[in-house]
Protein backbone atom coordinates (compact mmCIF):
# COMPACT_ATOMS: atom_id res chain seq x y z
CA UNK A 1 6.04 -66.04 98.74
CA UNK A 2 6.33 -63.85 95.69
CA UNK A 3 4.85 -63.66 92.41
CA UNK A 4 7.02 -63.24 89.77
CA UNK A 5 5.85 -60.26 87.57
CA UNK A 6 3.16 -61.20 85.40
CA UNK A 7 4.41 -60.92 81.25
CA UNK A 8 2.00 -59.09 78.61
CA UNK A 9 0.01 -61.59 76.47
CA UNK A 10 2.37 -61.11 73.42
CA UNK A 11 5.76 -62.59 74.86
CA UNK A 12 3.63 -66.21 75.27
CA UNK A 13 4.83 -68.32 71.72
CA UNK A 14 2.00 -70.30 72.14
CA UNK A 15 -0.05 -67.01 71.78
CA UNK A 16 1.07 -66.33 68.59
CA UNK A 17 0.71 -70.01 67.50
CA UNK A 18 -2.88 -69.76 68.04
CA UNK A 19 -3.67 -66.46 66.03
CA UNK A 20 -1.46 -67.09 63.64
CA UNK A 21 -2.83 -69.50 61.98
CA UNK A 22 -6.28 -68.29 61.39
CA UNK A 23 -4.60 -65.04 60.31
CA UNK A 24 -2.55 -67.06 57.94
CA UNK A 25 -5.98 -68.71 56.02
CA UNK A 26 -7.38 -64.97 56.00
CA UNK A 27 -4.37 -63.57 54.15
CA UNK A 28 -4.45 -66.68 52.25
CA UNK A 29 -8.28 -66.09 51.37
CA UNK A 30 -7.87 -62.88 50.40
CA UNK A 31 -5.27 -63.61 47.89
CA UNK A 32 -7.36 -66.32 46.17
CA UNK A 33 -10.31 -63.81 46.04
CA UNK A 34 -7.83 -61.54 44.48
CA UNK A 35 -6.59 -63.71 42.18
CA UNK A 36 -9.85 -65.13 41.33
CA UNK A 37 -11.29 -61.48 40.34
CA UNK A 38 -8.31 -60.90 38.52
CA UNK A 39 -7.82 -63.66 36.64
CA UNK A 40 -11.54 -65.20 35.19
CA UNK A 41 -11.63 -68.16 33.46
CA UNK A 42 -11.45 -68.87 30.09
CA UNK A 43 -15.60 -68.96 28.27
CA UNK A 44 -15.87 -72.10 26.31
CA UNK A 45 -15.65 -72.14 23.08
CA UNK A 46 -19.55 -71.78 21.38
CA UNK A 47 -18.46 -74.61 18.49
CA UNK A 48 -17.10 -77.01 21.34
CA UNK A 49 -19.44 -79.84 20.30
CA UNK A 50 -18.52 -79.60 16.26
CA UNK A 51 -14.54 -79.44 17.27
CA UNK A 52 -14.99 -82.93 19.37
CA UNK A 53 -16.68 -84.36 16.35
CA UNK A 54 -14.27 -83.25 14.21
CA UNK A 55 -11.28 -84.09 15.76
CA UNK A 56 -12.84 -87.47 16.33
CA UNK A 57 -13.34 -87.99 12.45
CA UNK A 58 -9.53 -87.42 11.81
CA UNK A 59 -8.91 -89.77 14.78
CA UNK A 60 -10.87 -92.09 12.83
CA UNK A 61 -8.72 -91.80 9.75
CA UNK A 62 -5.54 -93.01 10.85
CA UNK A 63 -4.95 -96.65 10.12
CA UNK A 64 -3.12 -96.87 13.43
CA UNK A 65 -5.23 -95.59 16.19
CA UNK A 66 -7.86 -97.76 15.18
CA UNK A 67 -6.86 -100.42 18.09
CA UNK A 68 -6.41 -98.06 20.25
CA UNK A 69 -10.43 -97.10 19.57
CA UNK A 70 -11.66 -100.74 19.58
CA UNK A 71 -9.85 -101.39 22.45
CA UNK A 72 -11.17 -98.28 24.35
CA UNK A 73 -15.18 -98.65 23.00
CA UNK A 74 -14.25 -102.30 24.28
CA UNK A 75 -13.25 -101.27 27.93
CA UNK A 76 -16.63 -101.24 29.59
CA UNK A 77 -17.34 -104.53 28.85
CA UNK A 78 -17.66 -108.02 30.84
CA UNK A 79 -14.84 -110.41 29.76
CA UNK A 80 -17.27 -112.75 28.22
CA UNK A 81 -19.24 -110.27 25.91
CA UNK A 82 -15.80 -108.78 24.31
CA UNK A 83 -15.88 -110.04 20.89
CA UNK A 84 -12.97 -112.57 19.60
CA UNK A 85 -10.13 -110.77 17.45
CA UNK A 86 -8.66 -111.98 14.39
């Protein structure tokens, strides 16, 4: 009986299925590290606390989003302790 002659490693599919997809998260690693040196985030704004509070106070203004603040301070709370509405 004869053996056939034996193929190199590369001509298997399965082969390539195996390295490829650790190659694949490498390249893809790489490009987030690129793209996170590149690219840095945004630095917070020093003032961040005093914008909230003011954009909470014209929030507060409007006639109509009062509701819409009652029912959201009102959320958290058990159905019986949620005060009656006239």
């Amino acid at each position: 009986m004869k053996q056939p002659n034996p193929q190199a490693w590369w001509r298997f599919p399965l082969v390539w299925m195996v390295f490829g997809g650790p190659a694949v998260v490498v390249v893809a690693s790489f490009v987030t590290l690129y793209l996170a040196i590149t690219r840095p985030d945004p630095v917070v704004d020093v003032q961040y606390y005093q914008h909230g509070l003011d954009i909470n106070k014209t929030l507060g203004a409007s006639k109509a989003m009062l509701p819409a603040m009652r029912g959201r301070n009102l959320a958290n709370l058990p159905a019986e302790d949620v005060p009656e509405t006239k």
